[in-house]
C-alpha atoms as a PDB file:
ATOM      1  CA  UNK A   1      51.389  39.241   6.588  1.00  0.00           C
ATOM      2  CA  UNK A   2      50.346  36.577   9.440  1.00  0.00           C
ATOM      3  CA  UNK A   3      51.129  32.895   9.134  1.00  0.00           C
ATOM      4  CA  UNK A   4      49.404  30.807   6.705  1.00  0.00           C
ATOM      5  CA  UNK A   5      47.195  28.059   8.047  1.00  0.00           C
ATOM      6  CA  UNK A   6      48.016  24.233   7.320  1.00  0.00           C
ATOM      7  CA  UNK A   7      46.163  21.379   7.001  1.00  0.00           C
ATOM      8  CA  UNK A   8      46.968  18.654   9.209  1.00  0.00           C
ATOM      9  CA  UNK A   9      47.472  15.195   8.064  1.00  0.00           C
ATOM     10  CA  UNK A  10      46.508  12.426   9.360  1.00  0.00           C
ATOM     11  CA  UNK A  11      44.703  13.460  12.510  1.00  0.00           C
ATOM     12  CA  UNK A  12      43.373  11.128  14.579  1.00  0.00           C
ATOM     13  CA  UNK A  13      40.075  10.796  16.926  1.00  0.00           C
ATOM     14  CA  UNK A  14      41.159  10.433  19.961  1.00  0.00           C
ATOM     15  CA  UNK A  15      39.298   7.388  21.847  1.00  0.00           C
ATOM     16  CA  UNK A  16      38.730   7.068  25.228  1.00  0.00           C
ATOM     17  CA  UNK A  17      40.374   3.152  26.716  1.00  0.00           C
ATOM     18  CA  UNK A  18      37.883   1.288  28.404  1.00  0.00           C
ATOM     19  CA  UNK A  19      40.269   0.976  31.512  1.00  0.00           C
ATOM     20  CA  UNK A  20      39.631   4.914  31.943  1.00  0.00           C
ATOM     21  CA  UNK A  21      37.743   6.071  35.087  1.00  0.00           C
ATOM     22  CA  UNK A  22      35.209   8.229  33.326  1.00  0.00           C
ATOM     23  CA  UNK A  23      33.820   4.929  32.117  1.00  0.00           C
ATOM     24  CA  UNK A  24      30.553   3.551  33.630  1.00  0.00           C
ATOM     25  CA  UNK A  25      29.738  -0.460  34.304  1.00  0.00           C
ATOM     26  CA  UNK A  26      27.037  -0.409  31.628  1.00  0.00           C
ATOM     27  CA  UNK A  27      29.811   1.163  28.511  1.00  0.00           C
ATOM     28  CA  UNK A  28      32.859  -1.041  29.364  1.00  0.00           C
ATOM     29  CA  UNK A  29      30.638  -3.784  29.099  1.00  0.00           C
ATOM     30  CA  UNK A  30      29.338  -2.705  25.505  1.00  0.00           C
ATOM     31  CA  UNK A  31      32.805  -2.635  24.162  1.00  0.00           C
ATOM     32  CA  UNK A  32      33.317  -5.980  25.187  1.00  0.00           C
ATOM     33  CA  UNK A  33      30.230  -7.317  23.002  1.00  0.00           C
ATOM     34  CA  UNK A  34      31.549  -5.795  20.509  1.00  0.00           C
ATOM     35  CA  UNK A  35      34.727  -7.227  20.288  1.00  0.00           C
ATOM     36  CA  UNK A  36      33.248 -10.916  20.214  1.00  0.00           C
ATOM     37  CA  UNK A  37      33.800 -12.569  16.847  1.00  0.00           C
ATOM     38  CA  UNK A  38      30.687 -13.636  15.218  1.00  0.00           C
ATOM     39  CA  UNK A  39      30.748 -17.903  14.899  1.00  0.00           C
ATOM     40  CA  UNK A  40      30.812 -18.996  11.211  1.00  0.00           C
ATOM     41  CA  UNK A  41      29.634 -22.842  12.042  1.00  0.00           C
ATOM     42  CA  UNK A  42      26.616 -21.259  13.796  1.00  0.00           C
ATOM     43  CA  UNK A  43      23.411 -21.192  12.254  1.00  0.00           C
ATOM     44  CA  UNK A  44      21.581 -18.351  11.286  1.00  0.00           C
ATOM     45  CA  UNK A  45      18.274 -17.055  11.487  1.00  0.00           C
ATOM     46  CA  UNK A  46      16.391 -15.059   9.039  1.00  0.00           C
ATOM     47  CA  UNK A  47      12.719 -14.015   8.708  1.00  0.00           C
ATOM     48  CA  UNK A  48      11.733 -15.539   5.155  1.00  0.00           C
ATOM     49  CA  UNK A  49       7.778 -13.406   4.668  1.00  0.00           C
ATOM     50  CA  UNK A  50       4.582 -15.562   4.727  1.00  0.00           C
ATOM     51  CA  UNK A  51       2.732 -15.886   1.242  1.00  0.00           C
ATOM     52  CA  UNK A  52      -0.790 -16.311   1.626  1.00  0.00           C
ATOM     53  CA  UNK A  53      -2.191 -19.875   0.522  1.00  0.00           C
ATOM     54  CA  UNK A  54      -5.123 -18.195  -1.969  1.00  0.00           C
ATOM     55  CA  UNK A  55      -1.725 -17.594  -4.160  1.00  0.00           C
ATOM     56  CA  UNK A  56      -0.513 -19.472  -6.779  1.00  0.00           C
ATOM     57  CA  UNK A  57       2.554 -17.955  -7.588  1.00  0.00           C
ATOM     58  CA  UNK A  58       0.942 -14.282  -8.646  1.00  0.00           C
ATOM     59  CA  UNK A  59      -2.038 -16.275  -9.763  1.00  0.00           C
ATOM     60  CA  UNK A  60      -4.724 -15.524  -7.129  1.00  0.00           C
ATOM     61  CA  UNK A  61      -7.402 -18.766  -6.673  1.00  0.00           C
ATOM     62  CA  UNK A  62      -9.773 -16.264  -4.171  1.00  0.00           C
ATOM     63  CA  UNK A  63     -10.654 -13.735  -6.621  1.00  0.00           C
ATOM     64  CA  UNK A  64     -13.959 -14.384  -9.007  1.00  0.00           C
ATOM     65  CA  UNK A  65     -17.689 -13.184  -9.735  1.00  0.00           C
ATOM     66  CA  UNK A  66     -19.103 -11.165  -7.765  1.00  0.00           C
ATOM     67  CA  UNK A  67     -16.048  -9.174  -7.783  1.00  0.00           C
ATOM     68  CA  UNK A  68     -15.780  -7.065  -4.567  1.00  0.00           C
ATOM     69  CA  UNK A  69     -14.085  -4.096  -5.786  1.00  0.00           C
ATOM     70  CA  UNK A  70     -12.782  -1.418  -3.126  1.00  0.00           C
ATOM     71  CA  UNK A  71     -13.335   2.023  -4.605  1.00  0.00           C
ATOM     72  CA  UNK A  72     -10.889   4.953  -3.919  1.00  0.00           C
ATOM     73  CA  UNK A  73     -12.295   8.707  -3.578  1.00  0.00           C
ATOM     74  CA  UNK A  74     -10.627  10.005  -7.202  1.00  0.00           C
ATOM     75  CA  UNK A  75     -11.810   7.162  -9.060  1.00  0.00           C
ATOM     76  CA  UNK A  76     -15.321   8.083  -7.849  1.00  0.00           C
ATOM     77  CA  UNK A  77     -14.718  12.044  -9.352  1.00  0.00           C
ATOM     78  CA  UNK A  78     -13.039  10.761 -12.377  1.00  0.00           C
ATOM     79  CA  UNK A  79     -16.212   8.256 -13.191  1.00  0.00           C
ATOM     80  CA  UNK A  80     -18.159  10.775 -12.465  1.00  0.00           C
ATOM     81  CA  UNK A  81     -15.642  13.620 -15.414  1.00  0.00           C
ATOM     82  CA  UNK A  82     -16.467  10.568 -18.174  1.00  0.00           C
ATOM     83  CA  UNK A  83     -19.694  10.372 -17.243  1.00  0.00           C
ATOM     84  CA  UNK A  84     -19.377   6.800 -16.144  1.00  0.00           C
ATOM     85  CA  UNK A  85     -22.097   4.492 -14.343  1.00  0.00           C
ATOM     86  CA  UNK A  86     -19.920   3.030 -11.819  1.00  0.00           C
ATOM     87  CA  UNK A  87     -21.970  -0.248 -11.294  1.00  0.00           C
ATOM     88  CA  UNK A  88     -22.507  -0.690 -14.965  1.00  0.00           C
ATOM     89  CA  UNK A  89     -19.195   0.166 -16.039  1.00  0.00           C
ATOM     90  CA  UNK A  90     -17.748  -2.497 -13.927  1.00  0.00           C
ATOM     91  CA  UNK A  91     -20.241  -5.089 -14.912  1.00  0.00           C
ATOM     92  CA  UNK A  92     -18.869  -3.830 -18.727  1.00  0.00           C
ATOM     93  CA  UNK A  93     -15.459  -4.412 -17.890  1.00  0.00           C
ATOM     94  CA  UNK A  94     -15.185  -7.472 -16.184  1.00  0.00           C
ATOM     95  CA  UNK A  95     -18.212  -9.424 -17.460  1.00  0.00           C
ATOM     96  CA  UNK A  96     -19.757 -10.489 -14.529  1.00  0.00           C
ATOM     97  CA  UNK A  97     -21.615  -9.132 -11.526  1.00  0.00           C
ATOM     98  CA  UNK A  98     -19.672  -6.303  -9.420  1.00  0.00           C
ATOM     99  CA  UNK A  99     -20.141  -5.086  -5.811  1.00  0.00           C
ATOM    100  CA  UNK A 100     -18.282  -1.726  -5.337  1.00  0.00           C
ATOM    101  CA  UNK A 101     -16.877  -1.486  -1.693  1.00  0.00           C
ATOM    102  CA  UNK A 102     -16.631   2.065  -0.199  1.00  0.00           C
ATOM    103  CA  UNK A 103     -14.801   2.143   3.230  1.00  0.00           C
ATOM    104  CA  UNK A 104     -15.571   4.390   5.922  1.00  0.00           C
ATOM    105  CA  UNK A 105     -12.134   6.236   5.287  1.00  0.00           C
ATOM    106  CA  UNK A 106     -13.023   6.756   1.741  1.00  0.00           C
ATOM    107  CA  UNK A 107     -16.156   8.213   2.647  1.00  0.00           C
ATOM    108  CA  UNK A 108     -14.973  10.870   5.207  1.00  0.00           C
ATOM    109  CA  UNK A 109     -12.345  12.036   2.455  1.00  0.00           C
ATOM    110  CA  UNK A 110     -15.487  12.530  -0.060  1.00  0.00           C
ATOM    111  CA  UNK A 111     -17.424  14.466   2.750  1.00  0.00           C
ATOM    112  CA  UNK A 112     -13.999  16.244   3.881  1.00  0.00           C
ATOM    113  CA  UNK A 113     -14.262  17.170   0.075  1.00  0.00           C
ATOM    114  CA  UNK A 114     -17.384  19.979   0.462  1.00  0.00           C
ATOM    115  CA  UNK A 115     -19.810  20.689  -1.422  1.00  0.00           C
ATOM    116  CA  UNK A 116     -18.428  20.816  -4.409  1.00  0.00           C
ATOM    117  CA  UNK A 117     -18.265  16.875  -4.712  1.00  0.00           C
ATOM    118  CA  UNK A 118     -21.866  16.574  -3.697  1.00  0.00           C
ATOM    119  CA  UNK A 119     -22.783  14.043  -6.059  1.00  0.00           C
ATOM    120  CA  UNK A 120     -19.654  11.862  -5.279  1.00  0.00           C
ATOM    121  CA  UNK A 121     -21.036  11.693  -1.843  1.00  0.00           C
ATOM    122  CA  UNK A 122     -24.781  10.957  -3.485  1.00  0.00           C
ATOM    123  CA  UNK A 123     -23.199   8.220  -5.548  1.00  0.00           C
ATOM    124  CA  UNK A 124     -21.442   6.835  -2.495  1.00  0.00           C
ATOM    125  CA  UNK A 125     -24.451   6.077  -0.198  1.00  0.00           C
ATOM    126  CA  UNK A 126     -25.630   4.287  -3.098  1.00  0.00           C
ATOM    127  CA  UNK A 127     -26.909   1.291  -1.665  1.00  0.00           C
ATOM    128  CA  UNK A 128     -25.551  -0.995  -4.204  1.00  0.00           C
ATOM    129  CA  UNK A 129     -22.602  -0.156  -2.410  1.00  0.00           C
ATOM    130  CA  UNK A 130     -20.859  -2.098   0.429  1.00  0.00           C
ATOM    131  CA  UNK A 131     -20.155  -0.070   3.403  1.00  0.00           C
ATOM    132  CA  UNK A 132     -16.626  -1.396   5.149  1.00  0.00           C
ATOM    133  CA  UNK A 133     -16.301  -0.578   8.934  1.00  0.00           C
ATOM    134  CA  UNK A 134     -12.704   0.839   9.563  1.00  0.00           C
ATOM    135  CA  UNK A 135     -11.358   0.301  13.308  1.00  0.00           C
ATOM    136  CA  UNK A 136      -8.014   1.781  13.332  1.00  0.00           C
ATOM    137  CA  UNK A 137      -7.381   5.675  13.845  1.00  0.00           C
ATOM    138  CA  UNK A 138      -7.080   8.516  11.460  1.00  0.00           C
ATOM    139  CA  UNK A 139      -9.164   8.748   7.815  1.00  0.00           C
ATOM    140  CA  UNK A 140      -6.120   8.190   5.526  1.00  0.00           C
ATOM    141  CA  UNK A 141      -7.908   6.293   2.733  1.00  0.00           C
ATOM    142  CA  UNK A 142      -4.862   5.300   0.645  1.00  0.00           C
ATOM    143  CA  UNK A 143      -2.921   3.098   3.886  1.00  0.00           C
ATOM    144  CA  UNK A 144      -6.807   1.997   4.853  1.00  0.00           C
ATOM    145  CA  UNK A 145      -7.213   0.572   1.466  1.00  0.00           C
ATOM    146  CA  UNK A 146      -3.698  -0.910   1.241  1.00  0.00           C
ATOM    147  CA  UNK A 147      -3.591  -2.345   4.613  1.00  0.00           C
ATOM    148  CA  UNK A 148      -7.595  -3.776   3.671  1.00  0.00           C
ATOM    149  CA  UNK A 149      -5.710  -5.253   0.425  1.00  0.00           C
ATOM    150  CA  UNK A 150      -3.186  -6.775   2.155  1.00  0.00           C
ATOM    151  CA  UNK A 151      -5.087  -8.836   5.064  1.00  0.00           C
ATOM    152  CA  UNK A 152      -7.691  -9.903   2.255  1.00  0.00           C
ATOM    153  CA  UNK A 153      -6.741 -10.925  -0.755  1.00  0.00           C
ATOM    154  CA  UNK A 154     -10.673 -11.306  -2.319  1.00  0.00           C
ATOM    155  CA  UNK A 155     -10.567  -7.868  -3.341  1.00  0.00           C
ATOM    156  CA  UNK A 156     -10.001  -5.685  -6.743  1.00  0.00           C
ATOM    157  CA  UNK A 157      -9.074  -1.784  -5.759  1.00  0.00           C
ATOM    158  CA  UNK A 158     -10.393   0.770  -8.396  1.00  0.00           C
ATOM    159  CA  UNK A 159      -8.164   3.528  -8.257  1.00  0.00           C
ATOM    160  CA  UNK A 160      -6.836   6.534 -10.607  1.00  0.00           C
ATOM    161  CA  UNK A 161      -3.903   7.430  -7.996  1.00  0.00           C
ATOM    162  CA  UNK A 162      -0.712   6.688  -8.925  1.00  0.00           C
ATOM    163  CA  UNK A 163       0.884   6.809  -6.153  1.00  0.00           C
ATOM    164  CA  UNK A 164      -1.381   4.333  -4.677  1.00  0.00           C
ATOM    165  CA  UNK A 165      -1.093   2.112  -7.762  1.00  0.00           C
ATOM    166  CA  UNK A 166       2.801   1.676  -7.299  1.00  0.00           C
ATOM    167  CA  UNK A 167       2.085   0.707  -3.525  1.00  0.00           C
ATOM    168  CA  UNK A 168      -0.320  -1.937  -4.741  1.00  0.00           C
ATOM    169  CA  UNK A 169       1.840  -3.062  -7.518  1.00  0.00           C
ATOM    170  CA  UNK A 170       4.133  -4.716  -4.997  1.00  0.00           C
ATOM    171  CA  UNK A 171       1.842  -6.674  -3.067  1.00  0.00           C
ATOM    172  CA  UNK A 172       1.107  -9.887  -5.534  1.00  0.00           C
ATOM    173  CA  UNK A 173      -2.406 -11.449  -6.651  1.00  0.00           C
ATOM    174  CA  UNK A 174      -4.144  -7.594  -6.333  1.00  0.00           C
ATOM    175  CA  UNK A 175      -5.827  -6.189  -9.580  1.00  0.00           C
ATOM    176  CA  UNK A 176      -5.714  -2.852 -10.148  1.00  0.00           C
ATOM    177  CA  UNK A 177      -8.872  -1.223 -12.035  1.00  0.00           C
ATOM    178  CA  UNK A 178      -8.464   2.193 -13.863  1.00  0.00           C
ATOM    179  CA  UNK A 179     -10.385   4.556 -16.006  1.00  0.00           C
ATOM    180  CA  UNK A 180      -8.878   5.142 -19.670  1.00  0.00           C
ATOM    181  CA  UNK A 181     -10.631   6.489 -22.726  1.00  0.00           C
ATOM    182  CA  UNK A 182     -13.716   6.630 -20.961  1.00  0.00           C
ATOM    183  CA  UNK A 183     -13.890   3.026 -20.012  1.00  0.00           C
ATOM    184  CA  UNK A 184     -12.673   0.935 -17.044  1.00  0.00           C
ATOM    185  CA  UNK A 185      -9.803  -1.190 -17.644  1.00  0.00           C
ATOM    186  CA  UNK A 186      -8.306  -3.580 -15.395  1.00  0.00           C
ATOM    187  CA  UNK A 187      -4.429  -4.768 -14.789  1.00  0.00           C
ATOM    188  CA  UNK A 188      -3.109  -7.762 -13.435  1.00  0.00           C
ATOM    189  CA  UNK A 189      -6.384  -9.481 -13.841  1.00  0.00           C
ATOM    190  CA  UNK A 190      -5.547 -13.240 -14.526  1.00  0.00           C
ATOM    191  CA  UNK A 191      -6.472 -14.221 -18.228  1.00  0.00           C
ATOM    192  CA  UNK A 192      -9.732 -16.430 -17.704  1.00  0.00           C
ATOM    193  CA  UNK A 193     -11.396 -13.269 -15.816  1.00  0.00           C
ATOM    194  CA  UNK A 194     -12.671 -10.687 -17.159  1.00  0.00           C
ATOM    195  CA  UNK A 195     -12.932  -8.401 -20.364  1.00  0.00           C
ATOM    196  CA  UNK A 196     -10.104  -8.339 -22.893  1.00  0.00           C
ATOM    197  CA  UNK A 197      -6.863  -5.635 -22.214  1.00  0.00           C
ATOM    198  CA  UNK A 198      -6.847  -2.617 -24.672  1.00  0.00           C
END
């Protein structure tokens, strides 16, 4: 039988002194900076995040008729499954006159889609519909719309993603509009706007 291994206790890194030759210029100088005590009295500076000025607290004074509402890909298929007339629907929901958006990342994802979604892409050149020019690169229509949401605050976003509807959630004085029991409904809409809440 051969000698059983131990554990050592208390074993140390060694660390290299910054008088040692291997040093460079450059590293003996970062150890220095770190070893100078932050000053208490001194004042400090922190980055506080700019608020828009259409808010009033989460009540947003930009938004009213005619709604703009920026229309995602799956809310245009899932209109489409209830047999929903987009226009109309919206009109329905919110009382007053609608004009879906459709930006030009939303509609490469429908025609990405094939022909199977043929009459989402019909439905999207409708020309009741607002065409959005996008200028930045790449077609991803969920950070497109978000970004959109985020520079202007005049807009509703229709959407049945969820995902998407937790990243808009946390950016204040944007309504979300949804499809449930074959109707649209619409969250976060201040109370003077709009059709009643089921």
């Amino acid at each position: 039988m051969g000698k059983q291994k131990t554990k050592k206790f208390a074993v140390m890194k060694r660390m290299i002194s910054l008088k040692d030759s291997r040093l460079k210029e450059k590293d003996r100088a970062k150890g220095k900076e770190k070893r100078k005590k932050k000053d208490p009295s001194a004042l400090k500076q922190r980055e506080v995040t700019k608020y828009p000025s259409c808010l009033f607290f989460q009540y947003n004074t930009q938004l009213g008729p005619p709604y703009h509402i920026l229309v995602d890909t799956n809310f245009i298929n899932f209109s489409i499954k209830a047999k929903l007339d987009i226009v109309q629907s919206m009109m329905d929901c919110l009382y007053a006159k609608c004009i879906p958006c459709i930006t030009d990342c939303v509609m490469a994802e429908i025609e990405k889609l094939g022909m199977k979604y043929r009459v989402a892409l019909r439905i999207a050149k409708d020309p009741r519909f607002e065409r959005l020019p996008c200028t930045h690169k790449g077609t991803y229509a969920d950070d497109c719309l978000v970004q959109r949401v985020t520079q202007h605050k005049c807009y509703i976003l229709a959407t049945v993603d969820r995902d998407l509807k937790r990243r808009i959630r946390k950016i204040p004085g944007v309504p979300i509009m949804y499809i449930s029991n074959h109707r649209y409904n619409i969250e976060r809409m201040p109370d003077d706007y709009g059709a009643p809440r089921f």
